[in-house]
N, C-alpha and C. Protein backbone atom coordinates (compact mmCIF):
# COMPACT_ATOMS: atom_id res chain seq x y z
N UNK A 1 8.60 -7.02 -12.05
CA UNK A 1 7.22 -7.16 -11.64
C UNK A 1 6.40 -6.11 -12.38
N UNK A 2 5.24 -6.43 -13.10
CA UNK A 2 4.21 -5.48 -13.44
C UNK A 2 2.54 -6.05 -13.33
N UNK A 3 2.15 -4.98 -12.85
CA UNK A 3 0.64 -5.29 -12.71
C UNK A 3 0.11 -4.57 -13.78
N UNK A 4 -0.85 -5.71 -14.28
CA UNK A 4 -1.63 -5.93 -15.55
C UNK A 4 -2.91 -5.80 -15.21
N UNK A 5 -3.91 -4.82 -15.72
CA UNK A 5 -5.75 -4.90 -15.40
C UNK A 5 -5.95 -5.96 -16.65
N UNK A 6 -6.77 -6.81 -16.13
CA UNK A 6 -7.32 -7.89 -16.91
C UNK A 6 -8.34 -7.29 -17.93
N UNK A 7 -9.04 -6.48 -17.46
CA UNK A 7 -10.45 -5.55 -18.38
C UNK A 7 -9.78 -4.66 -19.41
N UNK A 8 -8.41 -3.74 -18.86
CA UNK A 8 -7.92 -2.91 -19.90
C UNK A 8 -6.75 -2.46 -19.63
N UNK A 9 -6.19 -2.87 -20.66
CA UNK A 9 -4.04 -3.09 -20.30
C UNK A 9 -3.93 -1.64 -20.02
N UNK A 10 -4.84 -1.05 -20.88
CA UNK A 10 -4.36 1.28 -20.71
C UNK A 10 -4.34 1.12 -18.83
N UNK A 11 -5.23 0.42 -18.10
CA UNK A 11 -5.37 1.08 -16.91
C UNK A 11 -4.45 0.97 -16.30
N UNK A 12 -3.74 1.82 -15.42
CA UNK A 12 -2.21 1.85 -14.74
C UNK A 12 -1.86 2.26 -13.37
N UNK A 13 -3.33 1.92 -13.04
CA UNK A 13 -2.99 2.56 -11.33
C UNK A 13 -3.38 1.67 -10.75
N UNK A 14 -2.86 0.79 -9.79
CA UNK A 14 -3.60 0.10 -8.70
C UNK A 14 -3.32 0.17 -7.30
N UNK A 15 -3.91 -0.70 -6.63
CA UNK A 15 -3.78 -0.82 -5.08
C UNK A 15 -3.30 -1.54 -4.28
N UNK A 16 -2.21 -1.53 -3.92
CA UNK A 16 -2.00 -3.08 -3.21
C UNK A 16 -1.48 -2.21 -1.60
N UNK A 17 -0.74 -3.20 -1.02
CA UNK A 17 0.23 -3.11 0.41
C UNK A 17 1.43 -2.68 0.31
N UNK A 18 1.80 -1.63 1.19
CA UNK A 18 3.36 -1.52 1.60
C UNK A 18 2.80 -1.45 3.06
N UNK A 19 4.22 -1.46 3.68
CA UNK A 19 4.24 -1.52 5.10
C UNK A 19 4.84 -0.29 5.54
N UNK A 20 4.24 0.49 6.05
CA UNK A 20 5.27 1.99 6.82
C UNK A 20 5.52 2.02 8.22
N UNK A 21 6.56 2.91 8.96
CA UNK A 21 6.54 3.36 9.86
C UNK A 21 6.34 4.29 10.11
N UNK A 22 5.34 5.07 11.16
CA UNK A 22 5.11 6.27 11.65
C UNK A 22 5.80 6.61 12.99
N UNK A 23 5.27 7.96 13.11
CA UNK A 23 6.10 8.48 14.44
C UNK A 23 4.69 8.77 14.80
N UNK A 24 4.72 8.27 16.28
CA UNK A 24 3.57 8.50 16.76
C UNK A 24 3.69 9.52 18.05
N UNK A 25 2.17 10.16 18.56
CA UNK A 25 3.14 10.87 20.24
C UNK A 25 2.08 9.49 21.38
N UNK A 26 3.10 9.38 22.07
CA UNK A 26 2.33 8.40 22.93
C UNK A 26 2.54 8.97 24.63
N UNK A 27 1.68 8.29 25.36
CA UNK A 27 2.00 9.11 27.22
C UNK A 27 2.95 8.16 27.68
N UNK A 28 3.40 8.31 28.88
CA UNK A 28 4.09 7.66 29.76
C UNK A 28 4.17 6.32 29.42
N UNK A 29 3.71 5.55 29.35
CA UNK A 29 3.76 4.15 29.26
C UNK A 29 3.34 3.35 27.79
N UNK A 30 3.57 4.84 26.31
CA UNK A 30 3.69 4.04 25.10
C UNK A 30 2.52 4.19 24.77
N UNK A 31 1.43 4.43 24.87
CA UNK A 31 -0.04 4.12 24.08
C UNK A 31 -0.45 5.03 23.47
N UNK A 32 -0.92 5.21 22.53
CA UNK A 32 -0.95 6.03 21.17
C UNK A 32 -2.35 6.96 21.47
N UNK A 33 -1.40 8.17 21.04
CA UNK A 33 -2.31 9.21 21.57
C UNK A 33 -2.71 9.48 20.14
N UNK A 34 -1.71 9.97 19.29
CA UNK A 34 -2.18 10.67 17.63
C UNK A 34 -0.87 10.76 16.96
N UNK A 35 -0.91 10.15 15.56
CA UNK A 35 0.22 10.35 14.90
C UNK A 35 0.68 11.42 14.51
N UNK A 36 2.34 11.80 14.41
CA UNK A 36 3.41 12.95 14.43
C UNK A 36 3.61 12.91 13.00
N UNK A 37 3.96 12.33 12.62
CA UNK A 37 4.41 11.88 11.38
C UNK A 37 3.66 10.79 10.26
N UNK A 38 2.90 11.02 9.49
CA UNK A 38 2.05 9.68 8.52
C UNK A 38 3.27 8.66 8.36
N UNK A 39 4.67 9.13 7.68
CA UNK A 39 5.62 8.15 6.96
C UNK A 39 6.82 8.37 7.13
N UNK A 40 7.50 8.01 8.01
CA UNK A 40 9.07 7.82 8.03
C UNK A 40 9.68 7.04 7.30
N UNK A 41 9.18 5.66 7.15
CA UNK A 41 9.93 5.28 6.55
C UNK A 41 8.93 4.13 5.58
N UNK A 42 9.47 3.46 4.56
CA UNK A 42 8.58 1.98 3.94
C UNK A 42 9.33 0.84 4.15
N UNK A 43 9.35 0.01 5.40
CA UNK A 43 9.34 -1.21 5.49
C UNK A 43 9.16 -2.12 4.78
N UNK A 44 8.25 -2.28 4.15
CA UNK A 44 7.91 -3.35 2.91
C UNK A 44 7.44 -2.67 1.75
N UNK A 45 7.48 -2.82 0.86
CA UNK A 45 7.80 -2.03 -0.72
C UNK A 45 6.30 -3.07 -1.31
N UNK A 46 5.44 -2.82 -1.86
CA UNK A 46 4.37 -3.85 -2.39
C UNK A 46 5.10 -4.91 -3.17
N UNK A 47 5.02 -6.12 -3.14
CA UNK A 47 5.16 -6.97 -3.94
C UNK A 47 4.34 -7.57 -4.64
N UNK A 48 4.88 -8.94 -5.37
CA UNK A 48 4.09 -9.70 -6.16
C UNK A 48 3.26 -10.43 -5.89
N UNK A 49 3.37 -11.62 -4.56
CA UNK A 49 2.35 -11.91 -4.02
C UNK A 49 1.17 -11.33 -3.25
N UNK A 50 0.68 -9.58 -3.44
CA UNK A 50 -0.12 -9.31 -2.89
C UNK A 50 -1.31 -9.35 -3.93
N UNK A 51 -2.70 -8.45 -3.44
CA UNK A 51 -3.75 -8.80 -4.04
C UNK A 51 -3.74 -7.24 -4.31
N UNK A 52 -3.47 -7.06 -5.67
CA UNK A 52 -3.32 -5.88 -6.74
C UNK A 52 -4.56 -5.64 -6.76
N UNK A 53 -4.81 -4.15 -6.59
CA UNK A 53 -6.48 -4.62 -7.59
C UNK A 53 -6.30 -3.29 -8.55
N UNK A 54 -7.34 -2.94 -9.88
CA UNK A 54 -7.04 -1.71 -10.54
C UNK A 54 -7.94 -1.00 -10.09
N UNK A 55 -7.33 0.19 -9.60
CA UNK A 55 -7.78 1.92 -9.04
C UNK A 55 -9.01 2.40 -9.83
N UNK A 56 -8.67 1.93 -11.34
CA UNK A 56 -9.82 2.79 -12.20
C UNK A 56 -10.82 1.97 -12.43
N UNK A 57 -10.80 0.92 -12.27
CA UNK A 57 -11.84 -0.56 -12.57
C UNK A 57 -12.74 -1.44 -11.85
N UNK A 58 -11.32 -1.96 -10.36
CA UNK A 58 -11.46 -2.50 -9.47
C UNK A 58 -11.20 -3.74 -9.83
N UNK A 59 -11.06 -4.34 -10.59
CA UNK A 59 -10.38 -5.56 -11.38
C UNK A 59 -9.22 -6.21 -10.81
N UNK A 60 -9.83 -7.06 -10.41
CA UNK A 60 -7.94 -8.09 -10.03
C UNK A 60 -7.07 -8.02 -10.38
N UNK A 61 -5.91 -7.53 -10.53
CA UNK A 61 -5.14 -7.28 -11.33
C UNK A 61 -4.04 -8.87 -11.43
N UNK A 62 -3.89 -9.07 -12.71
CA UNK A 62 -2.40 -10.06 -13.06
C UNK A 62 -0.85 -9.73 -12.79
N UNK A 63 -0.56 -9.87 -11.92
CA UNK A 63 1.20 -9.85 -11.81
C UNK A 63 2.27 -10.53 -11.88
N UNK A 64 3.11 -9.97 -13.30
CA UNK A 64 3.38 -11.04 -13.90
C UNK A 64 5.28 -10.09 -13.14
């Protein structure tokens, strides 16, 4: 998989989705007070079917 900026192949940073888990502190019955931790772990890794876009441009990006 590589994401391609349509405006300018140099550009090499973009944006898409992963999925994380946090550690959160919650009260008695689970409801989220404030997160402990930003990232334990990445659940979903970005893929190809998401909507890339480029960081330096904002350009849709192609993922080929």
């Amino acid at each position: 998989m590589k994401a391609i900026c349509p405006e300018d192949s140099t550009h090499d940073e973009f944006v898409t989705s992963a999925h994380i888990a946090q550690l959160w502190v919650v009260d008695s019955v689970g409801d989220f007070i404030s997160v402990a931790m930003d990232c334990t772990d990445v659940t979903h890794h970005p893929e190809s079917g998401n909507i890339w876009e480029c960081n330096i441009c904002g350009a849709d990006a192609v993922v080929e």
